[in-house]
Protein backbone atom coordinates (compact mmCIF):
# COMPACT_ATOMS: atom_id res chain seq x y z
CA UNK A 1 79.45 53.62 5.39
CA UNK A 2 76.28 53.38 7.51
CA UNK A 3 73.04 52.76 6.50
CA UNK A 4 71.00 54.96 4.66
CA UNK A 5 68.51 57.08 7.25
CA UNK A 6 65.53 56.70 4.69
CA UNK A 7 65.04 54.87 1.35
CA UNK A 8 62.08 54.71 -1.67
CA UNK A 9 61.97 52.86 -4.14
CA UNK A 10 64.23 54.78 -6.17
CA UNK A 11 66.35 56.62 -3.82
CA UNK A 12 68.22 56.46 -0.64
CA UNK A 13 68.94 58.81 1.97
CA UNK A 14 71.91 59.38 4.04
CA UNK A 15 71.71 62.01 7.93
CA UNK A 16 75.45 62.30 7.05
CA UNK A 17 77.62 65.62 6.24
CA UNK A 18 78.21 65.71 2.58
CA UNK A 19 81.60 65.12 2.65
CA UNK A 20 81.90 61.98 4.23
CA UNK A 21 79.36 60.41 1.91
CA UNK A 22 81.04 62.11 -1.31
CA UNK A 23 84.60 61.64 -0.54
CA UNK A 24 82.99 57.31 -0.66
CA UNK A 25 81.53 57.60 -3.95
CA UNK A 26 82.51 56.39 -6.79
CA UNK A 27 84.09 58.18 -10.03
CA UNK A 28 81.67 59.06 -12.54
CA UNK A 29 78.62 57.61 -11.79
CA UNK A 30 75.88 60.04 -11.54
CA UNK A 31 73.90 61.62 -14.41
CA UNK A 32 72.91 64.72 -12.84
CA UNK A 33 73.74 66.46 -9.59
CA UNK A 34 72.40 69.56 -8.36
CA UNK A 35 73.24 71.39 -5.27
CA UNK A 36 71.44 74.25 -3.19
CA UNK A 37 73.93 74.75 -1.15
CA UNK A 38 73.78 77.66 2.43
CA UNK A 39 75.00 80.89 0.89
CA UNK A 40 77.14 81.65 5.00
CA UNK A 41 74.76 84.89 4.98
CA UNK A 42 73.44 84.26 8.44
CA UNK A 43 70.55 82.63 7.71
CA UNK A 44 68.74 81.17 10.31
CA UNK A 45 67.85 77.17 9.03
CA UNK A 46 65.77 76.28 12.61
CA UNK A 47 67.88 73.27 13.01
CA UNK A 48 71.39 74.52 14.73
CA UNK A 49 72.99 75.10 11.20
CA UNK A 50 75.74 78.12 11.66
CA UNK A 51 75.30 79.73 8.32
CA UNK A 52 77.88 82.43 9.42
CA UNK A 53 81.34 80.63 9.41
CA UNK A 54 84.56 83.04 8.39
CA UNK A 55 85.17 83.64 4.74
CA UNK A 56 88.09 81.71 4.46
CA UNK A 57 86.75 78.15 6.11
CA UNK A 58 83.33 78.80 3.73
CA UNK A 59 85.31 79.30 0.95
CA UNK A 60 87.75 76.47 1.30
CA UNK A 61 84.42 74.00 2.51
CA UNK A 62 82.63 74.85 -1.00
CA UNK A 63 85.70 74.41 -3.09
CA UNK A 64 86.23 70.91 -1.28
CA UNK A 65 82.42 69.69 -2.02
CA UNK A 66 82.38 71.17 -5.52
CA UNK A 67 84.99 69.34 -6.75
CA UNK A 68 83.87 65.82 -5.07
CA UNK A 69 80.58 66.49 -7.12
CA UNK A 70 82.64 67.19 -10.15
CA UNK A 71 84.36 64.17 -9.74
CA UNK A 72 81.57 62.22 -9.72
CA UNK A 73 79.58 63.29 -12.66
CA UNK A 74 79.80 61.18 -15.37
CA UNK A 75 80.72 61.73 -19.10
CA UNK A 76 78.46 63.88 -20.60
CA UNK A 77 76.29 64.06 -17.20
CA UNK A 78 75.00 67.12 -15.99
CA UNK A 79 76.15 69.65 -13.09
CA UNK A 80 73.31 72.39 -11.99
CA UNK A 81 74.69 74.73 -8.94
CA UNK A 82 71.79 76.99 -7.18
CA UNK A 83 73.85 80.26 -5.98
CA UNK A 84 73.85 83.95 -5.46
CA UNK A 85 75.56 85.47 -8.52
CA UNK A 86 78.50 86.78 -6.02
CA UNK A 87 78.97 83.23 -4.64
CA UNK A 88 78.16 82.11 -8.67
CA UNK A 89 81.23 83.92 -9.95
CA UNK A 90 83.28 82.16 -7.28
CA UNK A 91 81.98 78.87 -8.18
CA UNK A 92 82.60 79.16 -11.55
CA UNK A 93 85.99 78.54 -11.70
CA UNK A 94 86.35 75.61 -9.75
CA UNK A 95 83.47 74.08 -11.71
CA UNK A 96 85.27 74.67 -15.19
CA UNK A 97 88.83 73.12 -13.88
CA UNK A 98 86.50 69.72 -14.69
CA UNK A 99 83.58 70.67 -16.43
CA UNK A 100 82.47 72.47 -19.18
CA UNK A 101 79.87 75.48 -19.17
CA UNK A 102 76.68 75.34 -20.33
CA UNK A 103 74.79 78.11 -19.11
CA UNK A 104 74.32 80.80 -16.61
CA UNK A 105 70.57 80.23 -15.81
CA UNK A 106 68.73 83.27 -13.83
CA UNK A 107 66.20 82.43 -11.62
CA UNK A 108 63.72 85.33 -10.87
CA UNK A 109 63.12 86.83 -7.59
CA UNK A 110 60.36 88.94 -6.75
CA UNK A 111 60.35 92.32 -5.25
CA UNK A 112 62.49 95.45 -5.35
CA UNK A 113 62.71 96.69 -2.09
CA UNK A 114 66.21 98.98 -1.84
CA UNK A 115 69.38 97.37 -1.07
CA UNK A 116 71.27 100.93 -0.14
CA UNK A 117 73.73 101.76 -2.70
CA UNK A 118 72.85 98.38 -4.92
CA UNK A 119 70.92 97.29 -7.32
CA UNK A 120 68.18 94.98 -6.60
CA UNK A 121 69.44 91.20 -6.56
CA UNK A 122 66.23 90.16 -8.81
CA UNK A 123 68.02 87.11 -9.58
CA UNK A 124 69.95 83.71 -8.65
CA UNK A 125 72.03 81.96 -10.53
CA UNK A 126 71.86 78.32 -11.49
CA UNK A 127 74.98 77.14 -12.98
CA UNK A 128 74.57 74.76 -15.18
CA UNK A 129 77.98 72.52 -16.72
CA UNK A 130 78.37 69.21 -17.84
CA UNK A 131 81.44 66.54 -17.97
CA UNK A 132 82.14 66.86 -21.89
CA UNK A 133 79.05 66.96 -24.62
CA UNK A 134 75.92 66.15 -22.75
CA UNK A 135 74.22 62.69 -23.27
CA UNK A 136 70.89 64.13 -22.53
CA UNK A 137 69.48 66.92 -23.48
CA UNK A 138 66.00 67.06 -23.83
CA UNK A 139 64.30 70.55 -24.65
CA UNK A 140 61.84 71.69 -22.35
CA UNK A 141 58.41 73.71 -23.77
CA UNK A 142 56.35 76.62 -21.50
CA UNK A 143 52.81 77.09 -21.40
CA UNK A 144 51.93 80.46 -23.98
CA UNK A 145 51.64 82.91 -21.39
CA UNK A 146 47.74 84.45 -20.54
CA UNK A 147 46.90 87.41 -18.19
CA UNK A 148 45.67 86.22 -14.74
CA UNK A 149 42.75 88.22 -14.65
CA UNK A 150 41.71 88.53 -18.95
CA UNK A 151 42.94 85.21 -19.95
CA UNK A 152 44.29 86.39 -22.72
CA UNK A 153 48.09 85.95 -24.17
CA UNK A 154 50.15 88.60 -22.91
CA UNK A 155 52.53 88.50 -26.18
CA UNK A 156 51.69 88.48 -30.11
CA UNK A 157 55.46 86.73 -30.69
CA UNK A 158 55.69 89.13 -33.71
CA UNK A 159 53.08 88.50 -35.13
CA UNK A 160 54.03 84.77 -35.69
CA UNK A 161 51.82 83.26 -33.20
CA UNK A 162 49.92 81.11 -35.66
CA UNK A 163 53.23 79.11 -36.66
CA UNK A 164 54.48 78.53 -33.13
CA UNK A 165 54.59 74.82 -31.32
CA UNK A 166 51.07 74.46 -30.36
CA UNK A 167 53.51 72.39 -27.35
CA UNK A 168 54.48 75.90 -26.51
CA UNK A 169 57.44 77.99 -26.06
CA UNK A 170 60.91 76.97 -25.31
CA UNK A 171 62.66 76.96 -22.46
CA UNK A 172 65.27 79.65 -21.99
CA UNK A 173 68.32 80.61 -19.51
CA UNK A 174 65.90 83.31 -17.64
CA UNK A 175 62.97 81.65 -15.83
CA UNK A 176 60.74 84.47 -14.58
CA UNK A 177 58.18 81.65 -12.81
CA UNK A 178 60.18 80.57 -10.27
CA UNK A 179 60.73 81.99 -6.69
CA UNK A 180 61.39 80.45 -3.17
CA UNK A 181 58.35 78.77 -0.79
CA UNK A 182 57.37 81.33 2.02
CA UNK A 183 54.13 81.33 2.40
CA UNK A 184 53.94 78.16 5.48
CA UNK A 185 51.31 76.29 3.33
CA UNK A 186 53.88 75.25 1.09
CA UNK A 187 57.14 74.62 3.38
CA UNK A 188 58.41 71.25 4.25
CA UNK A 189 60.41 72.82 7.74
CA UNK A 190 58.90 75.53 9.48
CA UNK A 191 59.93 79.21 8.94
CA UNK A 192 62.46 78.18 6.43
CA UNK A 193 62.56 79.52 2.71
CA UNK A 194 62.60 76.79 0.24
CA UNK A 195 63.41 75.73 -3.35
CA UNK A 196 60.65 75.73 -5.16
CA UNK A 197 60.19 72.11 -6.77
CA UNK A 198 59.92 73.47 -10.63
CA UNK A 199 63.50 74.45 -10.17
CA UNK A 200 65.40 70.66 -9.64
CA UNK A 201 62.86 69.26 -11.57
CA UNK A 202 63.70 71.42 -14.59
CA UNK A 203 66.97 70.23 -14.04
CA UNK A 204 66.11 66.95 -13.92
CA UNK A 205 64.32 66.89 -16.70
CA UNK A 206 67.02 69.05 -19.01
CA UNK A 207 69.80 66.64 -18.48
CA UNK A 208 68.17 62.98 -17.72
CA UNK A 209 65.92 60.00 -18.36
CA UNK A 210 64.38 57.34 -16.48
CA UNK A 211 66.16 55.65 -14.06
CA UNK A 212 69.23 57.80 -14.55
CA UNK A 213 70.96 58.48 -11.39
CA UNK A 214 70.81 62.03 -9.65
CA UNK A 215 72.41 63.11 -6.33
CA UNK A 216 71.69 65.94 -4.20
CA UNK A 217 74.21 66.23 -1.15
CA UNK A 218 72.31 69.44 0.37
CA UNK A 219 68.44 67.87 0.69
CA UNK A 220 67.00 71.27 2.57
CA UNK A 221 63.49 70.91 2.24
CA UNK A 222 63.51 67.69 -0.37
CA UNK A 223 62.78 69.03 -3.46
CA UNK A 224 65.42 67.60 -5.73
CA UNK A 225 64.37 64.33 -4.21
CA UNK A 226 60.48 64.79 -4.94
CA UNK A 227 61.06 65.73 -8.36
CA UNK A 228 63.42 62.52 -9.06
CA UNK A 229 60.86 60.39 -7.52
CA UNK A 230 57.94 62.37 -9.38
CA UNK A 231 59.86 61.59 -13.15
CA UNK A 232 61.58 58.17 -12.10
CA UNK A 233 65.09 58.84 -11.84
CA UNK A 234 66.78 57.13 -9.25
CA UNK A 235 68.64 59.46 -6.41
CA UNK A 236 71.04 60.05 -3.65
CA UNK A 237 70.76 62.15 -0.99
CA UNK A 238 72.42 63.41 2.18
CA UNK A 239 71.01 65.93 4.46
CA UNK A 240 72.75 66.56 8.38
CA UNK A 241 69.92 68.32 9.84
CA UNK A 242 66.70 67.76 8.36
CA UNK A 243 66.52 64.11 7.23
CA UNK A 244 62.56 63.83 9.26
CA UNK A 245 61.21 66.35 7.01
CA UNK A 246 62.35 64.86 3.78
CA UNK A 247 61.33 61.67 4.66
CA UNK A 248 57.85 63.05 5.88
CA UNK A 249 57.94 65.08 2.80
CA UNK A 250 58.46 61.64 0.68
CA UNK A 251 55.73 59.44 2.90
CA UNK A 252 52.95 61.99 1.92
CA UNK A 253 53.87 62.51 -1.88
CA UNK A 254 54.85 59.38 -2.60
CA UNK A 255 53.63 56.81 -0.34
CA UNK A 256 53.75 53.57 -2.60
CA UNK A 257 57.48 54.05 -3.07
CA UNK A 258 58.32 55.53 -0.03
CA UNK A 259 60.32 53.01 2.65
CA UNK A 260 60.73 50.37 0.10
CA UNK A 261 63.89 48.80 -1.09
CA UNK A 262 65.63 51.06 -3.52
CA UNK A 263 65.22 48.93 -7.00
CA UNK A 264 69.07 49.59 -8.13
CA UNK A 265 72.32 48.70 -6.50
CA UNK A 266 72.76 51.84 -4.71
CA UNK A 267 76.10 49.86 -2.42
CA UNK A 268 77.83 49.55 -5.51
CA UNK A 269 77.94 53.36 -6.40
CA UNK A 270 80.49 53.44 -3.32
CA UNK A 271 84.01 52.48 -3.12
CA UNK A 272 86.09 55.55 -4.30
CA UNK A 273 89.77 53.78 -4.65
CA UNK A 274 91.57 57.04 -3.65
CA UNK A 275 89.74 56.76 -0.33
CA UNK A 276 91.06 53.45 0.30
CA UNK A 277 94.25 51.74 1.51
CA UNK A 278 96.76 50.80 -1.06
CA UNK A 279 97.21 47.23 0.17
CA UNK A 280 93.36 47.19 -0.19
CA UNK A 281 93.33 48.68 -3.84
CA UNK A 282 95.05 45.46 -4.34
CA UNK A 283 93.40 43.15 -3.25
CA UNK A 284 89.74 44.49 -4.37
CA UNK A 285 90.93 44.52 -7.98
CA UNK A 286 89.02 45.74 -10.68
CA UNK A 287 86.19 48.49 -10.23
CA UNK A 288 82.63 47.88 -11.88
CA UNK A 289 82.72 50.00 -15.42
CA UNK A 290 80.29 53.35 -14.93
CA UNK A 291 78.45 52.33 -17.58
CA UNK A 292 77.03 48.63 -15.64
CA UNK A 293 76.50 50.77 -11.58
CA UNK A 294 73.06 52.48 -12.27
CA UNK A 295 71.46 49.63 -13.94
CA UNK A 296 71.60 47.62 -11.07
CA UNK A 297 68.70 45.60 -9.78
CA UNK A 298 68.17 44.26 -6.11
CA UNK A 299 67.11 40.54 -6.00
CA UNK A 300 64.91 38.95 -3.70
CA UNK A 301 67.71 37.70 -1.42
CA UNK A 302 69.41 41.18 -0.82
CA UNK A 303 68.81 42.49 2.93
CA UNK A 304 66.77 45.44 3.61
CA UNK A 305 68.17 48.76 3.86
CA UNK A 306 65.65 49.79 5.70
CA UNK A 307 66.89 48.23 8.72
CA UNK A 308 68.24 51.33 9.98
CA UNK A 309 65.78 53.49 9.10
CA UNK A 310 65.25 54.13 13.00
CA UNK A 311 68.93 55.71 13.43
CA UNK A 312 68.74 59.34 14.03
């Protein structure tokens, strides 16, 4: 396994295909992942990426990398898949031959411009399933809504405003303020559509607490990243094509952690036994339990993996 491209202090990150890095990992170690994966509709990524590959190899590519991520969610940790609802629907089933649903989250998208003989897609879907009960589930409040222009709320609430959570209201499965980054001001790579932050962090903050482990194997624009490193959870990451602009990304939002030595084990999350030879199972003997890996701390004398932070 090389060394990671880019590190903070509470994540590392890997200019590797997804694969390679997942098929290493250990069983059941993460918290949380989330994935935004390319939806093969031709979209044009400004970095070489051939999002138009034949059904079939897509297909059998996603069903590959979905169940690695299953695989290495830990009990009652948390799965959140970003998808169109026609890839969704597809996904589904491979999620549920290890995990159990939770929810079918729809993520608003502005406009309704005609699609011929469809409706409108005014929707994604983020799939959200977890390995057994969850451990975490923490319940998420909204601001009451207020008109833009009056200030006032938009909704009475049935005329039981006066007895609702001052905190606000609660989260539900159809968030309406979300959308992806196009105007340039707020994109991390040029002429690229990206995840909006508020929609990893969400999921983030649904399914974990501090200095729980999260992994992202499609890093795009960063986001998932930023938000772990914004609430303290500790992260993995892999992105082939755009590793620069996540780590400039991290440098200007989080400069005091950025480039330092990750503050948990992150070497010991690797080591998947099936990936290994059998005379080496042997001899390596007993894996670390789950429970000890993401409570790891680095001590002065461990090297720096930063040392390879100039491999591109």
């Amino acid at each position: 396994m090389k060394k990671p491209f880019f590190t903070t202090a509470n994540g590392v990150l890997y200019a590797e295909d997804c694969l390679k890095v997942l098929r290493q990992l250990r069983t059941g170690v993460f918290d949380c992942v989330f994935a935004d994966p390319p939806f093969n509709i031709g979209k044009d990524y400004k970095n070489g990426y051939n999002d138009n590959v034949s059904q079939t190899d897509y297909t059998e590519w996603c069903a590959e990398w979905i169940r690695e991520c299953c695989r290495v969610v830990r009990e009652g940790g948390a799965f959140f898949l970003y998808a169109t609802p026609e890839l969704a629907v597809q996904f589904a089933p491979i999620l549920s031959e290890q995990l159990v649903f939770r929810h079918w989250i729809a993520v608003s998208m502005k406009g309704t411009f005609p699609r011929g003989n469809k409706l409108y897609p005014a929707h994604y879907a983020l799939l959200y399933y977890t390995n057994g009960t969850p451990k975490t589930f923490n319940r998420l409040r909204l601001p009451i809504e207020t008109c833009r222009h009056c200030g006032k709320e938009i909704r009475d609430y049935g005329g039981h405003r006066k007895k609702m959570n001052p905190e606000g209201v609660n989260l539900t499965d159809i968030w309406t303020d979300t959308s992806p980054n196009r105007h340039k001001k707020f994109k991390v790579r040029p002429g690229v559509n990206e995840l909006k932050l508020l929609i990893p962090e969400r999921a983030i903050l649904i399914s974990t607490e501090p200095e729980d482990l999260v992994l992202d194997p499609f890093g795009g624009g960063g986001s998932t990243y930023q938000a772990a490193e914004k609430h303290g959870r500790r992260w993995v990451g892999m992105e082939l094509h755009d590793s620069k602009h996540i780590r400039n990304r991290l440098r200007e939002t989080h400069s005091l952690s950025a480039g330092l030595t990750p503050q948990f084990d992150y070497e010991a999350l690797f080591g998947n036994e099936d990936q290994q030879d059998a005379v080496l199972r042997g001899l390596k003997g007993k894996s670390l339990s789950v429970g000890t890996i993401s409570h790891f701390s680095w001590t002065s004398g461990d090297s720096d993996p930063n040392g390879s932070e100039g491999i591109e």
